[in-house]
N, C-alpha and C. Protein backbone atom coordinates (compact mmCIF):
# COMPACT_ATOMS: atom_id res chain seq x y z
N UNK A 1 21.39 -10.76 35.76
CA UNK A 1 21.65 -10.24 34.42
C UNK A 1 22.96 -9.44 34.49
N UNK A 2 24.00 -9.60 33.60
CA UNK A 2 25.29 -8.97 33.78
C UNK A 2 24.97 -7.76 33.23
N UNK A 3 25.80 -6.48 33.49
CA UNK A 3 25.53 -4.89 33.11
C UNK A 3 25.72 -4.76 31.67
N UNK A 4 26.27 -5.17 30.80
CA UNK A 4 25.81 -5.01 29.42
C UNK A 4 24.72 -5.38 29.22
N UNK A 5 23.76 -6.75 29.28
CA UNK A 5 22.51 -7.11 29.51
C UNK A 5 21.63 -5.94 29.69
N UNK A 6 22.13 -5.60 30.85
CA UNK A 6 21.42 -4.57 31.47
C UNK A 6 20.84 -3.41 30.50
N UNK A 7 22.17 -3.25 30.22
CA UNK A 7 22.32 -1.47 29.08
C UNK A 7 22.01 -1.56 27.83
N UNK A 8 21.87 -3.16 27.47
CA UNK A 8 21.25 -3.76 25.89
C UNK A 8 19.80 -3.40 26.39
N UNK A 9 18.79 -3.83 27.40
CA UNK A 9 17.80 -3.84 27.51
C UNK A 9 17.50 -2.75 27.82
N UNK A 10 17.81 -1.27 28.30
CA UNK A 10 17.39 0.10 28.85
C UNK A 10 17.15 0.40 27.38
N UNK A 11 18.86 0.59 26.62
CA UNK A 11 18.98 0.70 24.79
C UNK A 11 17.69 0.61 24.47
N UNK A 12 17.45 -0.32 24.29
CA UNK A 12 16.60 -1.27 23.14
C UNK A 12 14.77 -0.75 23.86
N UNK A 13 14.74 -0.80 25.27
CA UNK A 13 13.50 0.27 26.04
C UNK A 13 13.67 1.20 25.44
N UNK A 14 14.36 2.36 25.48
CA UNK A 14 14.28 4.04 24.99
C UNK A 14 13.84 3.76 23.55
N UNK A 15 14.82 2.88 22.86
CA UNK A 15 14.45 3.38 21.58
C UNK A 15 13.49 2.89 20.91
N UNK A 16 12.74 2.02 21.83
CA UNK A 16 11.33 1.52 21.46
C UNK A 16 10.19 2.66 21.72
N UNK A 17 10.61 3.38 23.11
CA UNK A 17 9.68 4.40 23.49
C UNK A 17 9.93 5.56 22.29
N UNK A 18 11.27 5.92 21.83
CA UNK A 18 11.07 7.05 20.49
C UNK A 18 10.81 6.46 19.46
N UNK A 19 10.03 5.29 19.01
CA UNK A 19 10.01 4.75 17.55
C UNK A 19 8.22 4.64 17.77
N UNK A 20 7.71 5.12 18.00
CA UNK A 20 5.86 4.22 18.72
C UNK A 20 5.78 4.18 17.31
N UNK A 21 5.03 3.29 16.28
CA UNK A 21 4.03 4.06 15.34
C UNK A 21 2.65 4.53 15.76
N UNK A 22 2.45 5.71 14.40
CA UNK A 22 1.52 6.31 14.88
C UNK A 22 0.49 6.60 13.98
N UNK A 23 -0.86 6.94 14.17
CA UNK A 23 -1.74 7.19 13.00
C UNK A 23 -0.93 8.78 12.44
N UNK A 24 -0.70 8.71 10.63
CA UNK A 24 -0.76 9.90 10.48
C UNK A 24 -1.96 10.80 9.97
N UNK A 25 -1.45 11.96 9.39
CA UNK A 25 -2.75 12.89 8.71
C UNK A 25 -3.68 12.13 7.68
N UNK A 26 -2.87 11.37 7.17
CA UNK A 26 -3.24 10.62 5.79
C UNK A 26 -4.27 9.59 6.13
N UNK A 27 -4.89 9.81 5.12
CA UNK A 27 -6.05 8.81 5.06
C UNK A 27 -6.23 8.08 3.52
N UNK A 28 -6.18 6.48 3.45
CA UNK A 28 -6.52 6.32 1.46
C UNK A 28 -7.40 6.40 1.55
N UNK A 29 -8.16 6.97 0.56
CA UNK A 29 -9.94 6.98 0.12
C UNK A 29 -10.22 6.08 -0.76
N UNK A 30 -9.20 6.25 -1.99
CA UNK A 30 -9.59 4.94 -2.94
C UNK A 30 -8.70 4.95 -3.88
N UNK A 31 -8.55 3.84 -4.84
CA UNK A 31 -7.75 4.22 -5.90
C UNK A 31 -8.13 3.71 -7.27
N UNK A 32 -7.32 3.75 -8.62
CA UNK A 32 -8.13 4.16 -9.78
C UNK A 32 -6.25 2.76 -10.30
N UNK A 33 -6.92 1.73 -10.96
CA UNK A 33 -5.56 0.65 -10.95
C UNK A 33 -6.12 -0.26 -12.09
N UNK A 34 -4.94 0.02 -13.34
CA UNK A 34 -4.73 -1.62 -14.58
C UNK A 34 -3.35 -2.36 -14.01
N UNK A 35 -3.91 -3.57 -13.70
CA UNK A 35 -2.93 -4.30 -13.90
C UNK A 35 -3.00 -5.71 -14.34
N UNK A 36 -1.96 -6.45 -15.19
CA UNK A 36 -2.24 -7.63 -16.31
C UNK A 36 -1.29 -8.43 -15.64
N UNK A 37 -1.20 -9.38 -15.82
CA UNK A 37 -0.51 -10.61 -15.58
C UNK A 37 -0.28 -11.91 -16.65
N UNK A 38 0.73 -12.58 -16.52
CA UNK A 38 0.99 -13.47 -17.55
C UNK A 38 1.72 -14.62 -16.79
N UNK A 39 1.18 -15.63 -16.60
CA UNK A 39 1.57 -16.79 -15.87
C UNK A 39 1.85 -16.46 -14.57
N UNK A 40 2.85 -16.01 -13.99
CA UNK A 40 3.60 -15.83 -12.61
C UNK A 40 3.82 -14.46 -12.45
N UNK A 41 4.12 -13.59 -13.55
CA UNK A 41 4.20 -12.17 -13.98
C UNK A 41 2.92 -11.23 -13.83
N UNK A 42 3.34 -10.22 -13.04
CA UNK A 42 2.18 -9.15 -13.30
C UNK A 42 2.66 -7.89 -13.22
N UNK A 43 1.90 -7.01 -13.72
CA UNK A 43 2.85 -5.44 -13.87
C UNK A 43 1.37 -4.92 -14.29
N UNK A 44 1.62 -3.57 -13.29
CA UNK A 44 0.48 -2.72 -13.37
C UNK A 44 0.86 -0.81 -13.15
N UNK A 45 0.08 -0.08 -13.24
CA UNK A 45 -0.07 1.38 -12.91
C UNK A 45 -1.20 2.10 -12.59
N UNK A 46 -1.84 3.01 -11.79
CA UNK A 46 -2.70 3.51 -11.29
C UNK A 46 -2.36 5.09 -10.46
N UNK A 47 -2.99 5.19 -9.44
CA UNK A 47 -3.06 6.01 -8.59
C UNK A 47 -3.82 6.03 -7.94
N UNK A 48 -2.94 5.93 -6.32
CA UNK A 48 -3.74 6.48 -5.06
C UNK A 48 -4.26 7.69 -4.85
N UNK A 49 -5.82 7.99 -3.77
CA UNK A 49 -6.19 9.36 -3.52
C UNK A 49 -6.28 9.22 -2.37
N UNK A 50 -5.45 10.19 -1.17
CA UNK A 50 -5.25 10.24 -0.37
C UNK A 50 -5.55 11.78 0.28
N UNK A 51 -6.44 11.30 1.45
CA UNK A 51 -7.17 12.83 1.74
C UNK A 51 -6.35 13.29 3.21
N UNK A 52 -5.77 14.10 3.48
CA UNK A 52 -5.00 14.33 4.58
C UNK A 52 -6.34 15.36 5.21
N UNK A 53 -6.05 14.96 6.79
CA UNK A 53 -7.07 15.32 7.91
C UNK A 53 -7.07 16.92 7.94
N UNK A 54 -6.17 17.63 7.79
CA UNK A 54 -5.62 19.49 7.77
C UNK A 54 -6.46 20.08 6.47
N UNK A 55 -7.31 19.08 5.28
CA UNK A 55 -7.73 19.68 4.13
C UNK A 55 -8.84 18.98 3.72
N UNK A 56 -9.63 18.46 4.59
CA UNK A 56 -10.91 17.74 4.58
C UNK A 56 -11.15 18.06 3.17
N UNK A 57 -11.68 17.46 2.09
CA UNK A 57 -12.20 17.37 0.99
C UNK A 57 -11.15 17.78 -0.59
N UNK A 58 -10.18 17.51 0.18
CA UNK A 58 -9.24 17.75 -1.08
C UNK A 58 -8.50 16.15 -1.00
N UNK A 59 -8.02 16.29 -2.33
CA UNK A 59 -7.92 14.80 -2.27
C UNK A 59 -6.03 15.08 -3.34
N UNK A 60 -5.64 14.29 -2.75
CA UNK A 60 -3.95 14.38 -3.79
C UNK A 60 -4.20 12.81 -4.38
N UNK A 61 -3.46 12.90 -5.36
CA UNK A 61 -3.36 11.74 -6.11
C UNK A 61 -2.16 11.44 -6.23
N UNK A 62 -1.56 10.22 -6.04
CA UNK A 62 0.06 9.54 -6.24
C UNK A 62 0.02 8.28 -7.42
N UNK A 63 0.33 9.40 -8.45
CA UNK A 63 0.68 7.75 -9.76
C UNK A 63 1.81 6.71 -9.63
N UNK A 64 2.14 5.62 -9.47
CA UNK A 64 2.71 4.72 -8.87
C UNK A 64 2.77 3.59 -10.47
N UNK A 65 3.73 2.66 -10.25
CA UNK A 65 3.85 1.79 -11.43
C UNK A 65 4.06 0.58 -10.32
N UNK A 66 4.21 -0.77 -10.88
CA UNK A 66 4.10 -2.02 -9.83
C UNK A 66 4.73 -3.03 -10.85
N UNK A 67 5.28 -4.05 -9.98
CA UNK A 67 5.70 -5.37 -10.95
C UNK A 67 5.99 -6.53 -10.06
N UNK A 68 6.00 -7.45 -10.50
CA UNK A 68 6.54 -8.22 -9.09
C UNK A 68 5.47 -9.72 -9.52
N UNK A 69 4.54 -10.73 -9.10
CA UNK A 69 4.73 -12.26 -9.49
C UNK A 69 3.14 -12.43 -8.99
N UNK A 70 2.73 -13.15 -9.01
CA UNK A 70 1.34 -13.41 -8.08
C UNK A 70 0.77 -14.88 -8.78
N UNK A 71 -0.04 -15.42 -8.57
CA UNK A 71 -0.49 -16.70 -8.78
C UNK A 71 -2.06 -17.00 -9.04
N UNK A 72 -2.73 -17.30 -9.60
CA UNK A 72 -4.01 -17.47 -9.79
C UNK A 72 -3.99 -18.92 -11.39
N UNK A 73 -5.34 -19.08 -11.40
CA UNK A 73 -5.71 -20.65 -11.80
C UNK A 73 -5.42 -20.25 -13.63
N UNK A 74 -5.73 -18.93 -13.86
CA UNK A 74 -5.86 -18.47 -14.84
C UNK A 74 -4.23 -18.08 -15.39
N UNK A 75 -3.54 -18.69 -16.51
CA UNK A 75 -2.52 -18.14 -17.05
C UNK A 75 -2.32 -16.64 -17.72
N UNK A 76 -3.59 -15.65 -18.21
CA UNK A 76 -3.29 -14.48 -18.43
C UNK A 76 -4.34 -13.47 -17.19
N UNK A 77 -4.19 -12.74 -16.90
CA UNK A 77 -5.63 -11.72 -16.41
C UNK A 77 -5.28 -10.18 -16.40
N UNK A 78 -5.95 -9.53 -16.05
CA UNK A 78 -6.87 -8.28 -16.22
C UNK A 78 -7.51 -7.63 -15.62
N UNK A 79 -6.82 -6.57 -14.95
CA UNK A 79 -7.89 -6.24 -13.76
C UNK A 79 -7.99 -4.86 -14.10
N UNK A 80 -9.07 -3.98 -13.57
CA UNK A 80 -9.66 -2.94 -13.74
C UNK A 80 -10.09 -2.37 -12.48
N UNK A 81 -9.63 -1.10 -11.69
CA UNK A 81 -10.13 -0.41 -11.03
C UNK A 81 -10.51 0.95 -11.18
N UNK A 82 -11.45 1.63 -10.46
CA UNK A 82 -11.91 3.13 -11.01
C UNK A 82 -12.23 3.77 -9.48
N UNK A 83 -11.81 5.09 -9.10
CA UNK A 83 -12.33 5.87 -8.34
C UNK A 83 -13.77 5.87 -8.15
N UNK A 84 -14.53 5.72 -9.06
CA UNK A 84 -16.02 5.70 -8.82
C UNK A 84 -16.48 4.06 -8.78
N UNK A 85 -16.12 3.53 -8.34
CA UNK A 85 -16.18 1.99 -8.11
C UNK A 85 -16.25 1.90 -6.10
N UNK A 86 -16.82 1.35 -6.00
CA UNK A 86 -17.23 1.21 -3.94
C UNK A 86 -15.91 0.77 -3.60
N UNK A 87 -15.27 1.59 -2.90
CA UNK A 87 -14.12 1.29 -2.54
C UNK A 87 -13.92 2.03 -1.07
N UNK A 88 -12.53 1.47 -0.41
CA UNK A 88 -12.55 1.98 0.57
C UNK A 88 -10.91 2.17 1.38
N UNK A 89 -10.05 3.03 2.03
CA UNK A 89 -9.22 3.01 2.15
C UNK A 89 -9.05 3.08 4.15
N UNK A 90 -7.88 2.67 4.98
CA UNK A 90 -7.76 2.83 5.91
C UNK A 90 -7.10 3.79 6.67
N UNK A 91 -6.83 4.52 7.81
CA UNK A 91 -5.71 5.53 8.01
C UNK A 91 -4.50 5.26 7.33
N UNK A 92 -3.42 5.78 7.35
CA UNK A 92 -2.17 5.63 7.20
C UNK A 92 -1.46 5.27 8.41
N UNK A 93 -0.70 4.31 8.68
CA UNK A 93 0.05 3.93 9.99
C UNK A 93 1.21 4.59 9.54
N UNK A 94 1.92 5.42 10.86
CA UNK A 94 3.68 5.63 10.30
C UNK A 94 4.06 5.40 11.13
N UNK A 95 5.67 5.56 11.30
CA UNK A 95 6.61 5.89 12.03
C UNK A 95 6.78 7.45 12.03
N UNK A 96 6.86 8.16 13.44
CA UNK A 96 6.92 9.45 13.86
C UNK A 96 7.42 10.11 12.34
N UNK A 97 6.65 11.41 12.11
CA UNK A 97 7.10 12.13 11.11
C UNK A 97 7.66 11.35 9.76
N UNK A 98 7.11 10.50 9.18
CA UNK A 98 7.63 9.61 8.43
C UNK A 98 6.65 10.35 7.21
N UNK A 99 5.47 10.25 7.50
CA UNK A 99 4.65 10.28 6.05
C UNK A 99 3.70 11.80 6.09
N UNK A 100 4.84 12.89 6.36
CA UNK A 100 3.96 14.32 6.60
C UNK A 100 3.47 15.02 5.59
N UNK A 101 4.06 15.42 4.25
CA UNK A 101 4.28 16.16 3.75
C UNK A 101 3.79 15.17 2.29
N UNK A 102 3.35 15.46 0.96
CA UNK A 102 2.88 14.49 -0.07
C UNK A 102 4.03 13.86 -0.59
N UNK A 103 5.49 14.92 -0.73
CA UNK A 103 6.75 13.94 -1.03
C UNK A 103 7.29 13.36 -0.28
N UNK A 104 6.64 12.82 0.70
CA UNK A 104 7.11 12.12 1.87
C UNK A 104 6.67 10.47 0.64
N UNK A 105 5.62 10.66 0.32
CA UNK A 105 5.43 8.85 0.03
C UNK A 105 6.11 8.84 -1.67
N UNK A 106 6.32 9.63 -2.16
CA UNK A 106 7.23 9.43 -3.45
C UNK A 106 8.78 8.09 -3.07
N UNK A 107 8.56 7.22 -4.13
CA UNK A 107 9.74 6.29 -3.56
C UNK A 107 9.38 5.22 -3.53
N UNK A 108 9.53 4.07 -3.39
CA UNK A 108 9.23 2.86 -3.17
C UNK A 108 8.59 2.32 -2.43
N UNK A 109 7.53 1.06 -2.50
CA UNK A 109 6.56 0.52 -1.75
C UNK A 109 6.57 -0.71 -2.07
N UNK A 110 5.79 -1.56 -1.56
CA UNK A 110 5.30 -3.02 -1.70
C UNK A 110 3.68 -3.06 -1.59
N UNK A 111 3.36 -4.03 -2.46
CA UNK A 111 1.44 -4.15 -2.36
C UNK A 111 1.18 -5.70 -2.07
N UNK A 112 1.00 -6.12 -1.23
CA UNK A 112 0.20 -7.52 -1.25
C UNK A 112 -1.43 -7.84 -1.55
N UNK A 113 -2.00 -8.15 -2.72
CA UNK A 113 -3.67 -8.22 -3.32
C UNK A 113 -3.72 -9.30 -2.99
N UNK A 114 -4.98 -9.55 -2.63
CA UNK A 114 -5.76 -10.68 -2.94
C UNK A 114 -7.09 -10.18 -3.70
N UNK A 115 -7.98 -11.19 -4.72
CA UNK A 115 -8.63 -11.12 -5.64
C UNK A 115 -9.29 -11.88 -6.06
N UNK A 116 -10.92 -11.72 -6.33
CA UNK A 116 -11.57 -12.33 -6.60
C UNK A 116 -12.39 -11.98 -7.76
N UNK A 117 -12.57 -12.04 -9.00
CA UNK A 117 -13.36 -11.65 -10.02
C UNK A 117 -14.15 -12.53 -11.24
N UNK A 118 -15.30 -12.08 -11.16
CA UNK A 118 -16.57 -13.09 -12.11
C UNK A 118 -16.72 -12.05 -12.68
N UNK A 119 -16.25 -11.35 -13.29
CA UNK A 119 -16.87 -10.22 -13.98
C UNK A 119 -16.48 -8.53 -13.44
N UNK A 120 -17.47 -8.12 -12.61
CA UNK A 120 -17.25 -7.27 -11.47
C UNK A 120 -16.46 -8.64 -10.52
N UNK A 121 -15.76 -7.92 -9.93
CA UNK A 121 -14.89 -8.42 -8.48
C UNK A 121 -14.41 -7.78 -7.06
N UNK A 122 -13.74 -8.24 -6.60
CA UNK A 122 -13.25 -7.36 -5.37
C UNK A 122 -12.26 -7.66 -5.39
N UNK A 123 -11.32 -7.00 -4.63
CA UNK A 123 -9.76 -7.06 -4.12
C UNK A 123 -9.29 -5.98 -2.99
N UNK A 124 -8.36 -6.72 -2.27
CA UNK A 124 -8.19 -6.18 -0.81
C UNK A 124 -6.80 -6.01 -0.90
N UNK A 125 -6.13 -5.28 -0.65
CA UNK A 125 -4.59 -4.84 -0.70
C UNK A 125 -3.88 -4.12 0.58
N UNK A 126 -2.60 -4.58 1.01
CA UNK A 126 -2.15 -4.14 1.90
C UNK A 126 -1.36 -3.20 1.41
N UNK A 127 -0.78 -2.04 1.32
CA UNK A 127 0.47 -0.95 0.88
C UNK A 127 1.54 -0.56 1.86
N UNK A 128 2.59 -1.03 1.81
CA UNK A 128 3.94 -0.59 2.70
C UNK A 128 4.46 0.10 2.05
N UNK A 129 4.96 1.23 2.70
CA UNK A 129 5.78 2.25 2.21
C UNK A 129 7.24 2.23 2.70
N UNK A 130 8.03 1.94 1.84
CA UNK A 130 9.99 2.18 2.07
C UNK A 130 10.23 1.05 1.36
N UNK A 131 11.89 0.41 1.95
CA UNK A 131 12.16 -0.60 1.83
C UNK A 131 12.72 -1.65 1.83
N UNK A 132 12.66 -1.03 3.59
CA UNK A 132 13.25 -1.95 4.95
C UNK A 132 13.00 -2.84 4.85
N UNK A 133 13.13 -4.00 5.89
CA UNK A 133 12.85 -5.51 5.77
C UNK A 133 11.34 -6.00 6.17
N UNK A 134 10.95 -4.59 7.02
CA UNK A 134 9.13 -4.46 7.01
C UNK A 134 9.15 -3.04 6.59
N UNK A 135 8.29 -2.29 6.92
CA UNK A 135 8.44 -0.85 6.45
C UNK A 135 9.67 0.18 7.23
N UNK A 136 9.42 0.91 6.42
CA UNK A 136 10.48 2.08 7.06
C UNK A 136 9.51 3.46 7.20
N UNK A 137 8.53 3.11 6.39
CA UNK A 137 7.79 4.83 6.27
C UNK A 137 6.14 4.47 7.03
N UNK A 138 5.55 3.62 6.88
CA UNK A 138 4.01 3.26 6.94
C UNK A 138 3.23 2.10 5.93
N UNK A 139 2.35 1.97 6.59
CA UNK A 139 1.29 0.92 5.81
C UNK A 139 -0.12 1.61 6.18
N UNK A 140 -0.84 0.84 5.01
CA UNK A 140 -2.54 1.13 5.13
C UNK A 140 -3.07 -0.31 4.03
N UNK A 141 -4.07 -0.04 4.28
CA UNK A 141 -4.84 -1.10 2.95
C UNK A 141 -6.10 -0.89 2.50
N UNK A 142 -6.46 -1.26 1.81
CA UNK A 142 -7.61 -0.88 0.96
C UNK A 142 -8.70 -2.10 0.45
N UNK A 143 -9.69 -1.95 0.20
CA UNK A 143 -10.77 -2.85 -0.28
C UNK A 143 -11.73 -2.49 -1.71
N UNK A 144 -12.02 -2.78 -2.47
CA UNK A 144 -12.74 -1.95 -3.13
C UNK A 144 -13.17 -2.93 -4.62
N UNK A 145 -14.42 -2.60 -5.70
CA UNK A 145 -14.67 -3.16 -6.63
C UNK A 145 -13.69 -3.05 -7.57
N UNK A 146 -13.75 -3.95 -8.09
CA UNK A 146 -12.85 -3.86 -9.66
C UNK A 146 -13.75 -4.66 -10.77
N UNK A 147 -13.08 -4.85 -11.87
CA UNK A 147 -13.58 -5.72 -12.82
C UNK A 147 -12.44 -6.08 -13.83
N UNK A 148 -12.42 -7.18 -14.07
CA UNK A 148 -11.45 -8.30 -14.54
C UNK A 148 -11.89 -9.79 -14.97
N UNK A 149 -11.15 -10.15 -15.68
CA UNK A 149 -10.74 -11.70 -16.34
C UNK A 149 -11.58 -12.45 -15.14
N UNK A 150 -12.20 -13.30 -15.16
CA UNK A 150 -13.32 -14.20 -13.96
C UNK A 150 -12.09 -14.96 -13.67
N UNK A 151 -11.69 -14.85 -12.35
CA UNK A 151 -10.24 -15.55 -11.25
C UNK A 151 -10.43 -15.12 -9.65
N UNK A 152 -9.44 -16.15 -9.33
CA UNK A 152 -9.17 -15.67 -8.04
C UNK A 152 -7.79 -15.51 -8.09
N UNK A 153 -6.68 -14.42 -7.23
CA UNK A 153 -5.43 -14.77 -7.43
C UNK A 153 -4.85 -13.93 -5.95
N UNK A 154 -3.80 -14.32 -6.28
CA UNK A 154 -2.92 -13.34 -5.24
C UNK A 154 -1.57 -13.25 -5.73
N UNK A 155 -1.44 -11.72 -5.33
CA UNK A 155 0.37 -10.95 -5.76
C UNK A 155 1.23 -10.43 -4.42
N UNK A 156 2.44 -10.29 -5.04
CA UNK A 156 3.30 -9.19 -3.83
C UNK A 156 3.75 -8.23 -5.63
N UNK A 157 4.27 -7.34 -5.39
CA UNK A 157 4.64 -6.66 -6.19
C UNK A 157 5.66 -6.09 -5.46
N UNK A 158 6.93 -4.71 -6.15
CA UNK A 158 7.04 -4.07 -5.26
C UNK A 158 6.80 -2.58 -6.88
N UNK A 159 6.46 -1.85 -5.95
CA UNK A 159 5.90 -0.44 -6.94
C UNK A 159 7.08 0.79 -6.79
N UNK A 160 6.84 1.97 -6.98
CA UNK A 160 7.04 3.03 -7.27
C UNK A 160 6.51 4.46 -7.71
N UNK A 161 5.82 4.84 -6.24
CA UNK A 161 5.06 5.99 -6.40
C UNK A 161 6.10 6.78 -7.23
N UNK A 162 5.62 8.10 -8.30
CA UNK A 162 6.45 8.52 -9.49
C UNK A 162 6.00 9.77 -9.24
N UNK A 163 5.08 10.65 -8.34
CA UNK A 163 5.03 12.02 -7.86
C UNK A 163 3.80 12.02 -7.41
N UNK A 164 3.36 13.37 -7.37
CA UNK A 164 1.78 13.59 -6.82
C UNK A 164 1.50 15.14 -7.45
N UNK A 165 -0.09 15.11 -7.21
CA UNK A 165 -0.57 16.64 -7.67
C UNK A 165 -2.33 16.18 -6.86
């Protein structure tokens, strides 16, 4: 291996060892989400509740708006989610010190759903936070009931958390 080789591969070692991701404080619990669609089009708004590990039983909320394309058999739909609906959220993955503080996730994201609904339904969602070419800040995902238009579909969106309290 010639010595640039060399010093590309030590490089590219270190700065793998300072980048690890890591679980942060954050945890989603669940979230509370309308969003409609029209052929290829969908656009929605809600809010995440996110319980950080330092304040066991307090919960912050992040209102967020979404837009972006998705596909299902059905040309219009309708979906409905609620905090009091069985739902369920995963840690937060970051990059070191990325997602500490609640205005840390204010800013841009991406959501990938998938969806299934007869009435009551379910839907499973992945959430990336930034908006690097994969993330820049963290991901988590979520599972939980909804109720909507009887479909199956799937979206990417990209959103815009809009503050927290």
């Amino acid at each position: 291996m010639t010595s640039s080789g060399l010093l590309a591969r030590k490089f590219i070692e270190k700065s793998a060892m300072k980048m690890p991701i890591q679980k942060s404080k954050w945890s989603l619990a669940t979230a509370n989400a309308v969003t409609g669609s029209v052929l290829l089009g969908t656009m929605g708004g809600g809010e995440f509740l996110m319980e950080p590990d330092d304040q066991k039983g307090v919960i912050y909320r992040f209102p967020y708006i979404v837009a972006g394309i998705g596909v299902s058999p059905m040309p219009v739909g309708l979906d409905f989610s609620h905090e009091s609906m069985p739902g369920t959220g995963t840690r937060v993955i970051q990059w070191p010190n990325k997602l500490i503080k609640p205005t840390d996730f204010i800013g841009f994201f991406r959501v990938m759903t998938v969806e299934a609904n007869f009435g009551p339904g379910v839907a499973a969602a992945v959430l990336i936070f930034g908006v690097g070419p994969f993330w820049e800040k963290g991901y988590c995902a979520l599972t939980g009931g909804q109720v909507g238009i009887p479909t199956v579909g799937i979206s990417g969106c990209f959103g815009y958390v809009i503050d927290w309290y």
